[in-house]
C-alpha atoms as a PDB file:
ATOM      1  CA  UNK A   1      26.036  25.491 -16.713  1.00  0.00           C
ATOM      2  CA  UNK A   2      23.063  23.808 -14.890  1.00  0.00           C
ATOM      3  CA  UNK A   3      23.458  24.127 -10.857  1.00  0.00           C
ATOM      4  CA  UNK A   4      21.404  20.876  -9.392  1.00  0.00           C
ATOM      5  CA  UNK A   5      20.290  21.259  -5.656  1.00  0.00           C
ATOM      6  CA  UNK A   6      19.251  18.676  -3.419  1.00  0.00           C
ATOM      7  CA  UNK A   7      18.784  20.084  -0.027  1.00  0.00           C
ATOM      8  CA  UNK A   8      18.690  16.652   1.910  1.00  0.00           C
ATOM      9  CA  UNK A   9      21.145  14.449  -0.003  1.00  0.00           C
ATOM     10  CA  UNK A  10      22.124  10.741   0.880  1.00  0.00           C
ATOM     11  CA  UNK A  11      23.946   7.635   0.108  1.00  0.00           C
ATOM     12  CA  UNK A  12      21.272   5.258  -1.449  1.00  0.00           C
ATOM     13  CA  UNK A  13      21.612   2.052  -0.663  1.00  0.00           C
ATOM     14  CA  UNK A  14      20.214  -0.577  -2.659  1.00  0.00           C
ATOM     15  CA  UNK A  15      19.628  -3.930  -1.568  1.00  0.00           C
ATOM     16  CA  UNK A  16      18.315  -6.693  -4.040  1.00  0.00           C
ATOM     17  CA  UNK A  17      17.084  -9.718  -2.711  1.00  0.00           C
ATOM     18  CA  UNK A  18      14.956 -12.753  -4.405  1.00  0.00           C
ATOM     19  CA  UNK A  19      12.898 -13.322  -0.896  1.00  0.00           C
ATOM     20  CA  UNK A  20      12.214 -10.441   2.055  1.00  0.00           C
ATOM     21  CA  UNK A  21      11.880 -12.194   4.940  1.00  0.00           C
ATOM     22  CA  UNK A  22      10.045 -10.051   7.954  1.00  0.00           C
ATOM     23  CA  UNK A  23      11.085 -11.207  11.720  1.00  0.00           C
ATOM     24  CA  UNK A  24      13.986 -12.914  10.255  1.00  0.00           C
ATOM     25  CA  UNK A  25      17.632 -12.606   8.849  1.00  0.00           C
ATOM     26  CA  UNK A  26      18.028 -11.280   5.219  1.00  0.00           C
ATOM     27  CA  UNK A  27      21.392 -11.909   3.947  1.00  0.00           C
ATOM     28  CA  UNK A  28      23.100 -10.104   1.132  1.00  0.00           C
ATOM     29  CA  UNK A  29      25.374 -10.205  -1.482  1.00  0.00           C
ATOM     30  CA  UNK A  30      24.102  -7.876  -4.304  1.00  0.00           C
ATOM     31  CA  UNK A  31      24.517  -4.236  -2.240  1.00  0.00           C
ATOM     32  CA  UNK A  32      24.523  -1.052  -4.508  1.00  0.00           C
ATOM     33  CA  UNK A  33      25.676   2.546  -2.402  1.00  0.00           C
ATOM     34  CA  UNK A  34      25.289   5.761  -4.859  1.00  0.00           C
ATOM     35  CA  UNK A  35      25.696   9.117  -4.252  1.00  0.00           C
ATOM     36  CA  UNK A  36      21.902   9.908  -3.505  1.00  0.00           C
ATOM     37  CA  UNK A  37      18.713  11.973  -3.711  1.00  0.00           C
ATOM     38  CA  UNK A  38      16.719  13.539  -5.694  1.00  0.00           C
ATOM     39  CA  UNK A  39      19.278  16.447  -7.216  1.00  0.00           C
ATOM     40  CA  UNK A  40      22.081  13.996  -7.407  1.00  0.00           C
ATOM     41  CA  UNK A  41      20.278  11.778  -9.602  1.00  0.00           C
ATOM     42  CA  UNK A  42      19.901  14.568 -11.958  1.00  0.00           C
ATOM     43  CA  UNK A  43      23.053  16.006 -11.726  1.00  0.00           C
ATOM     44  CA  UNK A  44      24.973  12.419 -12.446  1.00  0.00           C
ATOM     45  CA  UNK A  45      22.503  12.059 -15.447  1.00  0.00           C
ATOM     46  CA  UNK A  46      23.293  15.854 -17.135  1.00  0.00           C
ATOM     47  CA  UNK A  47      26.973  14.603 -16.824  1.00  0.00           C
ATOM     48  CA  UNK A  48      25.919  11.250 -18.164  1.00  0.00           C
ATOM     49  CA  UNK A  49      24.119  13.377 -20.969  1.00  0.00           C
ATOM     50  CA  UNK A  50      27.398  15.310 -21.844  1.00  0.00           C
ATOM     51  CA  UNK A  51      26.176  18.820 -20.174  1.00  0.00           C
ATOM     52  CA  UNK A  52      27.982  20.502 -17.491  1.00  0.00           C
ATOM     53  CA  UNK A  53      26.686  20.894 -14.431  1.00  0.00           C
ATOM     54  CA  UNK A  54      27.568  21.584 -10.516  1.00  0.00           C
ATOM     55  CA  UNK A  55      25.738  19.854  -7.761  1.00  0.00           C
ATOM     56  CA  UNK A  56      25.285  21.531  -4.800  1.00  0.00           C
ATOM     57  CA  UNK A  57      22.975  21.149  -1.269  1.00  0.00           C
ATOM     58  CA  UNK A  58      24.173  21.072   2.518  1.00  0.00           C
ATOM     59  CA  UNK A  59      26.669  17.734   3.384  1.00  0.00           C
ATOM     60  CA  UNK A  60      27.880  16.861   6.322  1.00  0.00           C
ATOM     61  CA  UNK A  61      30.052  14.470   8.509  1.00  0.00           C
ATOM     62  CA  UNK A  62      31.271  10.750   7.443  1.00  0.00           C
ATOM     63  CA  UNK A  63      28.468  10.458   4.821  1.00  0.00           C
ATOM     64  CA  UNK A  64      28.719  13.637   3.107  1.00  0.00           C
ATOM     65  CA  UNK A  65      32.329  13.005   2.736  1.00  0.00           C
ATOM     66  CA  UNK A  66      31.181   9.814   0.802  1.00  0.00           C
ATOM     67  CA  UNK A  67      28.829  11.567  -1.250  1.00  0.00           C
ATOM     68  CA  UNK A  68      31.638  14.100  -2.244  1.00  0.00           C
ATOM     69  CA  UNK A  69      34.502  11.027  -3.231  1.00  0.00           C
ATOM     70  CA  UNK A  70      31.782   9.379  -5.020  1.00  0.00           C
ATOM     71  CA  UNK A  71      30.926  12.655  -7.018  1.00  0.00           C
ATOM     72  CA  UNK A  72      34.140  13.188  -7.433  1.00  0.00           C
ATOM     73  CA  UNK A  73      35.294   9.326  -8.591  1.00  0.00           C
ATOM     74  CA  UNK A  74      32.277  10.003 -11.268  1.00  0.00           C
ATOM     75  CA  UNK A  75      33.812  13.351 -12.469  1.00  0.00           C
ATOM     76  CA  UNK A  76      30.845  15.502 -11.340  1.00  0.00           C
ATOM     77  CA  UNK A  77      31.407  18.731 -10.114  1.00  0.00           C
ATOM     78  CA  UNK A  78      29.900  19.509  -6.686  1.00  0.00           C
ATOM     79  CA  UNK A  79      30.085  22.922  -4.317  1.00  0.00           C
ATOM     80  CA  UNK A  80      27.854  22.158  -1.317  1.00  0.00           C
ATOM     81  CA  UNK A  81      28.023  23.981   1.982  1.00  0.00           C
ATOM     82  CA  UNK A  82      29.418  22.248   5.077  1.00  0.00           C
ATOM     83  CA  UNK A  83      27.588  21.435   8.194  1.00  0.00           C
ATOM     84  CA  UNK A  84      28.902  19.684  11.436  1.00  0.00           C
ATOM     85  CA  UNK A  85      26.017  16.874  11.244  1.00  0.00           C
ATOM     86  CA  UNK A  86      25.624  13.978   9.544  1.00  0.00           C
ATOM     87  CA  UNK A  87      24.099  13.344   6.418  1.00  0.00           C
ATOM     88  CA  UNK A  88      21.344  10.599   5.706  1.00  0.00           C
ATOM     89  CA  UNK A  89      21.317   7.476   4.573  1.00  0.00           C
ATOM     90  CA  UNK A  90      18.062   5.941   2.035  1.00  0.00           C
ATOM     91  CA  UNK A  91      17.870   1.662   1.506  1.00  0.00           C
ATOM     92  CA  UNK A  92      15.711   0.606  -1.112  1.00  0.00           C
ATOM     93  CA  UNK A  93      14.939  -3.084  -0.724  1.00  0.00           C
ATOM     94  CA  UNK A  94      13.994  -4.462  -4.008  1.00  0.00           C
ATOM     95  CA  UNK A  95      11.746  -8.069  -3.456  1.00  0.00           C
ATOM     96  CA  UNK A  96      10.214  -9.967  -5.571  1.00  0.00           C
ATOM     97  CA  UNK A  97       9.075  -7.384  -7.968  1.00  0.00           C
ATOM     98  CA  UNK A  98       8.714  -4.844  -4.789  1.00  0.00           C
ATOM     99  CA  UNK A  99      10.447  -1.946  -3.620  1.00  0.00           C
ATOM    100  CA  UNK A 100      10.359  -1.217   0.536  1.00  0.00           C
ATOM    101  CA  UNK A 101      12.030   1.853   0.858  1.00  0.00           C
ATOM    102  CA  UNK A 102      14.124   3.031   4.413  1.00  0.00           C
ATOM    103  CA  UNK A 103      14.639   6.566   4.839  1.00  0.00           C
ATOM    104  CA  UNK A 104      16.410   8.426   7.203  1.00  0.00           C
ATOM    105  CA  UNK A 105      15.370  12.092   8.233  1.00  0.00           C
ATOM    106  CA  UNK A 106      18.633  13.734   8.030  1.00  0.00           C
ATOM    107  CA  UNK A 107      20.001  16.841  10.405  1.00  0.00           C
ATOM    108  CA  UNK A 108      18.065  19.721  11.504  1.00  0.00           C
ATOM    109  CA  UNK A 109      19.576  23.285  10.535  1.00  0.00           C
ATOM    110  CA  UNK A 110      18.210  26.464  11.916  1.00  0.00           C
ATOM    111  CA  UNK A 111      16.979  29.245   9.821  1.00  0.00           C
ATOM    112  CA  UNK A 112      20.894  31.087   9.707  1.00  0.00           C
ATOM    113  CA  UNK A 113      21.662  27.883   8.084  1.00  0.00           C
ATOM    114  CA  UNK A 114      19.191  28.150   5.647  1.00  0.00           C
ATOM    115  CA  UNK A 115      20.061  31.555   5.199  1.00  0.00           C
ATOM    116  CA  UNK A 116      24.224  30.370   4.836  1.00  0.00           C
ATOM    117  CA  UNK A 117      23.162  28.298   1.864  1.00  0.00           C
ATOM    118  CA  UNK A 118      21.238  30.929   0.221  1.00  0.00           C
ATOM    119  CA  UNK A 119      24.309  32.907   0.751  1.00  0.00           C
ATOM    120  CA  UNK A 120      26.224  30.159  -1.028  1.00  0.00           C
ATOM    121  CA  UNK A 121      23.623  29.559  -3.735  1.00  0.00           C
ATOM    122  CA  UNK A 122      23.515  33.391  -4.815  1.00  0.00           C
ATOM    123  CA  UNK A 123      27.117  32.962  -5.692  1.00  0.00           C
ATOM    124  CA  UNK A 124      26.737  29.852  -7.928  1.00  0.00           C
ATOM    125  CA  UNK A 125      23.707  31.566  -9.572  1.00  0.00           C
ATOM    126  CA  UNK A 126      26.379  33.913 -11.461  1.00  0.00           C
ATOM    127  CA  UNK A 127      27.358  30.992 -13.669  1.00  0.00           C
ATOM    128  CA  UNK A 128      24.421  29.405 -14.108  1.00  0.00           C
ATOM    129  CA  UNK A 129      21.866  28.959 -16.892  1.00  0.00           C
ATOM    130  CA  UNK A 130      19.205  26.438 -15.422  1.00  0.00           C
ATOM    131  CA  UNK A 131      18.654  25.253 -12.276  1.00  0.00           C
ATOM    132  CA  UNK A 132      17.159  22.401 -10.702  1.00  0.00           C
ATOM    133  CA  UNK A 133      15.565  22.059  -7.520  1.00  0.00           C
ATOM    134  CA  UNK A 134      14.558  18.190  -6.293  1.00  0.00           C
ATOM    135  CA  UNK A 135      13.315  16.119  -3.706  1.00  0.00           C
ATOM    136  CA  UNK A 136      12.683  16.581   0.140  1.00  0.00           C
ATOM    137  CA  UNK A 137      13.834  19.335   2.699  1.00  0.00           C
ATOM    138  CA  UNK A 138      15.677  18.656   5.430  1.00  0.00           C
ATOM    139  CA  UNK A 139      14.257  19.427   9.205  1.00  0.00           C
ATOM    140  CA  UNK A 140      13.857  22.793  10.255  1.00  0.00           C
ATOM    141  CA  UNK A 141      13.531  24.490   6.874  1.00  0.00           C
ATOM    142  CA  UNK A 142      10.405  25.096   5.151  1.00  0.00           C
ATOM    143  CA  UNK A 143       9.119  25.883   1.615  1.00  0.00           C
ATOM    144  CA  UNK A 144       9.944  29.558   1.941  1.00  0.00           C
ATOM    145  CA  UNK A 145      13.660  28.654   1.090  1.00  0.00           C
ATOM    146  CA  UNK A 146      12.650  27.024  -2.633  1.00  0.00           C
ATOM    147  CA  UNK A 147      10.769  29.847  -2.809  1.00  0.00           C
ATOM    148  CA  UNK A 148      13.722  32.446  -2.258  1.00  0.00           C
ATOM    149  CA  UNK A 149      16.024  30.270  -4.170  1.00  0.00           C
ATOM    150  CA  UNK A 150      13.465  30.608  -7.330  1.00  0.00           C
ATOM    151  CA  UNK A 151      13.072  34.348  -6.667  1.00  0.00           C
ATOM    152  CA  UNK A 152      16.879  34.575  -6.806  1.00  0.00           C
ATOM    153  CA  UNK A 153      17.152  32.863  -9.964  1.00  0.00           C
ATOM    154  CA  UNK A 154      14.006  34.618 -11.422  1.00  0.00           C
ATOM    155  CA  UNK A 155      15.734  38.018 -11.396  1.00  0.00           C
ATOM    156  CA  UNK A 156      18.908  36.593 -13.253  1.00  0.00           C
ATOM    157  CA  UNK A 157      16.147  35.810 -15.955  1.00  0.00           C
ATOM    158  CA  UNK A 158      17.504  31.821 -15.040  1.00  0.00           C
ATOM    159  CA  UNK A 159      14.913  28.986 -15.507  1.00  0.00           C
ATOM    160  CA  UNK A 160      14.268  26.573 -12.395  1.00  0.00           C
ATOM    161  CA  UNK A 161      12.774  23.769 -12.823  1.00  0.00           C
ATOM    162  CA  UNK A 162      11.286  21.989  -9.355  1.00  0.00           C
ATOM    163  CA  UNK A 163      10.574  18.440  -8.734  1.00  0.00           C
ATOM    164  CA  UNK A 164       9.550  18.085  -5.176  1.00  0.00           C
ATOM    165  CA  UNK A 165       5.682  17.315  -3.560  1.00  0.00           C
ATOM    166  CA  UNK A 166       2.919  17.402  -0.819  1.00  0.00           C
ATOM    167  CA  UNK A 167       2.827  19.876   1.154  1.00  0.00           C
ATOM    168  CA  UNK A 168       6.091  21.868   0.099  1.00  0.00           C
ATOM    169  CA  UNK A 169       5.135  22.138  -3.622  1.00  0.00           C
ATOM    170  CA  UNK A 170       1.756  22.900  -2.692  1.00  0.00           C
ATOM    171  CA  UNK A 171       3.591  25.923  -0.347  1.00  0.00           C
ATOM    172  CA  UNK A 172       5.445  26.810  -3.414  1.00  0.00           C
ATOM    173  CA  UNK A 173       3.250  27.164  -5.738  1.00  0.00           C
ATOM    174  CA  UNK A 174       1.315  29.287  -3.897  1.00  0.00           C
ATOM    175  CA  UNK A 175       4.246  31.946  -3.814  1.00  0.00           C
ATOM    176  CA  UNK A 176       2.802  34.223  -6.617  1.00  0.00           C
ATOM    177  CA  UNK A 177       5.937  36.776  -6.691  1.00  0.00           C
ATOM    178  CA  UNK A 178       8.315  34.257  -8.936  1.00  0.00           C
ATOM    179  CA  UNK A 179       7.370  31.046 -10.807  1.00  0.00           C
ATOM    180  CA  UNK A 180       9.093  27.999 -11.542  1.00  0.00           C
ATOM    181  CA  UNK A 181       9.435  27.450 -15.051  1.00  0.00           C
ATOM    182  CA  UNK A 182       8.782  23.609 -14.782  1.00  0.00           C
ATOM    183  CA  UNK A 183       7.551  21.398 -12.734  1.00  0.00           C
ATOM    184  CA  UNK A 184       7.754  17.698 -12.883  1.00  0.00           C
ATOM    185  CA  UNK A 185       4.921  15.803 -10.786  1.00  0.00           C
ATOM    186  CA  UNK A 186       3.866  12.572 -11.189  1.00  0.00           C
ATOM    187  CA  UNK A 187       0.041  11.433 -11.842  1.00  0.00           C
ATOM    188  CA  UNK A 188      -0.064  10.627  -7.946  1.00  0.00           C
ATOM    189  CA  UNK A 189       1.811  13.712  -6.712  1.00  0.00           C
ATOM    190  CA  UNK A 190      -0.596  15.523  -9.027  1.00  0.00           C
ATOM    191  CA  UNK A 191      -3.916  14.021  -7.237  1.00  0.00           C
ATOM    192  CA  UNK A 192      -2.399  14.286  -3.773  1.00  0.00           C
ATOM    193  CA  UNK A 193      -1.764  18.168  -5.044  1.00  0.00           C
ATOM    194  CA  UNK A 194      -5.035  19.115  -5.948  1.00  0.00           C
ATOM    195  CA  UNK A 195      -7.497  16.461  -3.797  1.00  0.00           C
ATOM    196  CA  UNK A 196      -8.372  14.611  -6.487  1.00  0.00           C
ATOM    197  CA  UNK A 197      -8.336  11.565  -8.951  1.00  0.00           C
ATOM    198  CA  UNK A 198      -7.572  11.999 -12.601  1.00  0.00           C
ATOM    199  CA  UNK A 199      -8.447   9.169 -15.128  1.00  0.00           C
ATOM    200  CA  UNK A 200      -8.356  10.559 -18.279  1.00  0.00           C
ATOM    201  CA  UNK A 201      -7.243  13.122 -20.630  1.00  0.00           C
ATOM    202  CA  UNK A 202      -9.780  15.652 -20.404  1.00  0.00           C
ATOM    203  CA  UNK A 203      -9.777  15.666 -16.613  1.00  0.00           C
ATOM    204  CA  UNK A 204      -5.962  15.840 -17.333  1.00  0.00           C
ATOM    205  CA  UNK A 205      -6.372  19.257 -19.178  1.00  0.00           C
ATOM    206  CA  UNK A 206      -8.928  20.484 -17.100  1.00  0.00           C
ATOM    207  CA  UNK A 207      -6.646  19.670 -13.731  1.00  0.00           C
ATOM    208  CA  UNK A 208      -3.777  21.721 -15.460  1.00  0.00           C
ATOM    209  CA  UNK A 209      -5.658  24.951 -15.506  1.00  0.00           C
ATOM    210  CA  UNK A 210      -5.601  24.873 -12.157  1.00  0.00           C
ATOM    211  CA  UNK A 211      -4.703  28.585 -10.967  1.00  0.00           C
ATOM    212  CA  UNK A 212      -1.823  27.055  -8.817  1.00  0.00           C
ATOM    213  CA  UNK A 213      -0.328  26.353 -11.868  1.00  0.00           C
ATOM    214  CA  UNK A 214      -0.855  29.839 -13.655  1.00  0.00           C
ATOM    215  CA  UNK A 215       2.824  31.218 -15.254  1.00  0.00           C
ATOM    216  CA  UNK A 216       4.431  27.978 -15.126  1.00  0.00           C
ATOM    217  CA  UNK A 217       5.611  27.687 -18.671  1.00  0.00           C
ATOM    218  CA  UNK A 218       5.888  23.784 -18.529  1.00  0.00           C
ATOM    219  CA  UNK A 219       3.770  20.565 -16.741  1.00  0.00           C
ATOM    220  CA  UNK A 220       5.172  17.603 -17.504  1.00  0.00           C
ATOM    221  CA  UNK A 221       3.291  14.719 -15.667  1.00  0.00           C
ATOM    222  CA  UNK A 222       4.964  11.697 -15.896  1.00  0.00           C
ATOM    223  CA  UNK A 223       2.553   8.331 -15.926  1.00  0.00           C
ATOM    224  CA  UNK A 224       5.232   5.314 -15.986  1.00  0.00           C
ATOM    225  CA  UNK A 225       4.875   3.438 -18.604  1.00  0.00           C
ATOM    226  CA  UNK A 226       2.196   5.343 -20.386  1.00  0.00           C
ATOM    227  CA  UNK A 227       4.679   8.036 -20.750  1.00  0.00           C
ATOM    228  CA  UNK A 228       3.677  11.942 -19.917  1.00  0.00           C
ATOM    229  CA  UNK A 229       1.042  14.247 -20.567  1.00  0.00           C
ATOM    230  CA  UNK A 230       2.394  17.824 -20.815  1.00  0.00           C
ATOM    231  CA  UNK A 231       0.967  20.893 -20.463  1.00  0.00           C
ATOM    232  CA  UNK A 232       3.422  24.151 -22.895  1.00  0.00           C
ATOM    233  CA  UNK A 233       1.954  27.608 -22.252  1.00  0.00           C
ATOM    234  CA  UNK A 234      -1.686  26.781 -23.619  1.00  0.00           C
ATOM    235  CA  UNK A 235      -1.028  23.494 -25.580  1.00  0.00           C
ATOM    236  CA  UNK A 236      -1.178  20.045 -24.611  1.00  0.00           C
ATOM    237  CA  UNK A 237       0.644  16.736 -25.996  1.00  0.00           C
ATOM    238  CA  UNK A 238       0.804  13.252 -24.954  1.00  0.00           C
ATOM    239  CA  UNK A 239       4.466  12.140 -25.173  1.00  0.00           C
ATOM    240  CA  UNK A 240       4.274   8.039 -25.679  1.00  0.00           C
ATOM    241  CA  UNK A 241       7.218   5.827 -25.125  1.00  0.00           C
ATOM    242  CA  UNK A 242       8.501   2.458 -26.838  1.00  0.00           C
ATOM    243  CA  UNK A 243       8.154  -0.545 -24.472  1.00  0.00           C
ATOM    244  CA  UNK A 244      10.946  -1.478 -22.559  1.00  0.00           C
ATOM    245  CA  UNK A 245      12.676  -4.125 -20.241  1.00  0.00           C
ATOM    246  CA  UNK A 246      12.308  -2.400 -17.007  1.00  0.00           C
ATOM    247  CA  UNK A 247      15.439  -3.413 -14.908  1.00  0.00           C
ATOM    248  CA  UNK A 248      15.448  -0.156 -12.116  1.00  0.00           C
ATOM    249  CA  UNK A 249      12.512   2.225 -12.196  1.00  0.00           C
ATOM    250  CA  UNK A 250      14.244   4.323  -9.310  1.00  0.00           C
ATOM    251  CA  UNK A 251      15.154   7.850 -10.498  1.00  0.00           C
ATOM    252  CA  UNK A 252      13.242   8.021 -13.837  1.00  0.00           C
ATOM    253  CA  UNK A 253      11.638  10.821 -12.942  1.00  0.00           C
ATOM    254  CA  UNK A 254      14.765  12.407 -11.395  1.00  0.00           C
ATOM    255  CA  UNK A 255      16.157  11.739 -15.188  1.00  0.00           C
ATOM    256  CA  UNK A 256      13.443  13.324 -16.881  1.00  0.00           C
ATOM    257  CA  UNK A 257      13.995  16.703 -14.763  1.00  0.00           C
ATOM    258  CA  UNK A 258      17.777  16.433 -16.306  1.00  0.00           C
ATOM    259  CA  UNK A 259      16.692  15.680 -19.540  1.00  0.00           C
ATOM    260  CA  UNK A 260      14.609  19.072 -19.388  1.00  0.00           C
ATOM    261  CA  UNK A 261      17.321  20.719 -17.831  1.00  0.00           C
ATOM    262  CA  UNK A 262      19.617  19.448 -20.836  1.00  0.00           C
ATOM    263  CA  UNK A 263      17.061  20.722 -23.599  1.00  0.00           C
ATOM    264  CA  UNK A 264      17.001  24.016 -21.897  1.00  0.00           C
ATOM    265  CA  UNK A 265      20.293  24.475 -21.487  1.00  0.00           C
ATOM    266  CA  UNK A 266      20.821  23.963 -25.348  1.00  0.00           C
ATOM    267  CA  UNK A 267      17.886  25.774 -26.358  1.00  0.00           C
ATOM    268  CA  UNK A 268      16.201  22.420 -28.170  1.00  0.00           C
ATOM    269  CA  UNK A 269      13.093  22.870 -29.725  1.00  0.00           C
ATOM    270  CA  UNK A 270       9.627  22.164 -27.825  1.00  0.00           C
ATOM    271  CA  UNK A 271       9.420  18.798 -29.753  1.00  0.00           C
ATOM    272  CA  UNK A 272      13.012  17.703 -28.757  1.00  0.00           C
ATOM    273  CA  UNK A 273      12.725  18.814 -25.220  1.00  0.00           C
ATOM    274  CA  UNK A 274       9.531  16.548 -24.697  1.00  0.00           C
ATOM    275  CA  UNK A 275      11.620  13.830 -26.462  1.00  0.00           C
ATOM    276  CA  UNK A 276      15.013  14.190 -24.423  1.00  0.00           C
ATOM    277  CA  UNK A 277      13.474  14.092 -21.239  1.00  0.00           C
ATOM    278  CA  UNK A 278      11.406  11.160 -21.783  1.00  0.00           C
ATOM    279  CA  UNK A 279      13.798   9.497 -23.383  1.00  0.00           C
ATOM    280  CA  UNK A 280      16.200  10.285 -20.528  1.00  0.00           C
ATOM    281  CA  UNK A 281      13.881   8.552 -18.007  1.00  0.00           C
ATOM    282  CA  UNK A 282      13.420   5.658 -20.252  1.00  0.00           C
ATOM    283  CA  UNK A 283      16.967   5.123 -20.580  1.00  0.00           C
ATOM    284  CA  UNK A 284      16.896   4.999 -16.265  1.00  0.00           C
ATOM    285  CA  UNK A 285      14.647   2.039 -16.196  1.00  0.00           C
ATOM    286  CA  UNK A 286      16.657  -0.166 -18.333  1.00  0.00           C
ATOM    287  CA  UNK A 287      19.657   0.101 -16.047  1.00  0.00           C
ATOM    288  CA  UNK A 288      20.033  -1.523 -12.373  1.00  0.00           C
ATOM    289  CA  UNK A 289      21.606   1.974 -11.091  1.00  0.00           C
ATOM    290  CA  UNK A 290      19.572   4.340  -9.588  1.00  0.00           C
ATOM    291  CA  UNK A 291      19.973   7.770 -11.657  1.00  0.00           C
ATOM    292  CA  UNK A 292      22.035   6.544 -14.550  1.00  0.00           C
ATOM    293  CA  UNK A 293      21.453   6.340 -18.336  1.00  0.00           C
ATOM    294  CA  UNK A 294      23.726   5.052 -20.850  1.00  0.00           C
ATOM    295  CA  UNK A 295      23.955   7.978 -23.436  1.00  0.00           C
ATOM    296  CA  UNK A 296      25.199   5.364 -26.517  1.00  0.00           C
ATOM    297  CA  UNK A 297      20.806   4.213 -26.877  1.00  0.00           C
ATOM    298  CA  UNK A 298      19.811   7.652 -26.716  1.00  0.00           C
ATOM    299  CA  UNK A 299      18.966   8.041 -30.421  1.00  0.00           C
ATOM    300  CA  UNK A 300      17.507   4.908 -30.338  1.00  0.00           C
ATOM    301  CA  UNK A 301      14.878   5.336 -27.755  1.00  0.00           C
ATOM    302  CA  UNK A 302      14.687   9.228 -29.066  1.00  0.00           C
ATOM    303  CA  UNK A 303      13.752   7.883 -32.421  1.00  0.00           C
ATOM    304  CA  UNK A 304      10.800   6.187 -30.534  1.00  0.00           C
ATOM    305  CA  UNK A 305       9.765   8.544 -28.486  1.00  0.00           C
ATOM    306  CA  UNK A 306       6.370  10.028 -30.075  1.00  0.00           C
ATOM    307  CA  UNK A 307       4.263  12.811 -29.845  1.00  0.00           C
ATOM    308  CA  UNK A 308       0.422  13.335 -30.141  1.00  0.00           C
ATOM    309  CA  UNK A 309      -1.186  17.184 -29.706  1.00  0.00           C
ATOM    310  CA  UNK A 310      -3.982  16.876 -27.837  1.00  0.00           C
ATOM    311  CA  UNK A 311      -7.083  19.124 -28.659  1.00  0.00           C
END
């Protein structure tokens, strides 16, 4: 089982519109509300990819009980634990060819909170086999709980992979005592990381040697639409993908990190799990939902999906 945590879930709300008009009223008629963030996005894609999983966080109030119906109209199995505030709400305004995004803080929780949900967490860890850890954290906690929570799932001898960035992943990966075993940034998350600005392969390589990176068994930088340069143990490989009609970008990268999390879970080999994950984002882009794949073109995109070693 993969356990999928998203500390500061949301409902994502989508609006589409063929002309944003500032100072003035924007009227509406194609509105799309998902269960949202990060960790949802991957959990709804490992069930859309046929894998079990349980998505957990901290939910609260009107919202979080419209996170959990729309989990649970989807079939996806959730466990979060309960807080008296409210959960956030994200809007994504797509405009011509734009995306403005809204997003709402979310409640503050103490540090007995924090510690509640590690509580909580420790318990799911005792059926799971991967983890996933994605997106922001909500007020009043700090990196030391992704650290604990990868610590946790370290001594289990259970593979996290973590998709979050700025400040907190920088935090993290300076926490030498456990290691995630993948991390997910994307080329501008990966020059906001490390202060710098990468334009080609060998700086690529170079930037993955960093020491902040040392243990992590896989880097997977994802570049849009020129695919993902990934770094295994001490080899390094340019995954390509086939060219696409983008429809939704939004929570491609959130699909990759569950099309890892699927290839661990089944033990795939290196060359699959590069191929499954990107093919798991592609599949994102072509649809107008945000974290969703339809898992009838997998083979096909799979099948174009290639792979070059780079020396």
């Amino acid at each position: 089982m993969i356990v999928s945590v998203t500390m500061n879930p949301s409902v994502d709300i989508s609006y589409k519109l063929e002309d944003f008009k500032l100072n003035d009223v924007n009227r509406v008629s194609n509105v799309m509300k998902t269960a949202g963030g990060k960790g949802l996005n991957v959990a709804r894609v490992i069930h859309l990819l046929h894998s079990p999983v349980v998505a957990t966080g901290i939910l609260g109030g009107t919202i979080g009980s419209f996170i959990e119906n729309q989990l649970n109209q989807d079939g996806i199995d959730h466990d979060f634990l309960k807080t008296d505030q409210e959960s956030r709400n994200c809007i994504a305004i797509l405009h011509e060819g734009n995306q403005t995004e809204i997003l709402e803080a979310g409640p503050q929780f103490s540090r007995n909170e924090g510690d509640d949900f590690l509580n909580h967490y420790q318990q799911l860890l005792e059926k799971a086999e991967v983890v996933t850890i994605s997106g922001s954290l909500p007020k009043g906690l700090d990196a030391s709980i992704y650290c604990e929570m990868i610590r946790l799932a370290e001594t289990k001898q259970i593979p996290v992979i973590l998709d979050c960035s700025g400040g907190v992943l920088k935090d993290v990966l300076q926490f030498q005592e456990a290691r995630p075993f993948a991390i997910k940034p994307n080329i501008d998350e990966l020059n906001q990381l490390l202060d710098t600005k990468i334009t080609g392969e060998d700086q690529l390589k170079k930037a993955l040697e960093h020491p902040l990176f040392a243990r992590i068994q896989w880097l997977v930088v994802s570049m849009g639409a020129q695919g993902a340069f990934v770094k295994h143990n001490r080899e390094h490989f340019l995954v390509k993908i086939p060219r696409i009609n983008v429809v939704n970008p939004v929570g491609s990268g959130d699909s990759v990190v569950a099309g890892l999390a699927v290839s661990i879970l089944q033990k795939k080999s290196r060359e699959d799990l590069m191929k499954t994950a990107m093919t798991a984002g592609v599949l994102n882009t072509m649809e107008s939902q945000t974290g969703f794949v339809n898992s009838e073109k997998f083979d096909q995109i799979f099948n174009e999906i290639e792979i070059c070693k780079v020396d």
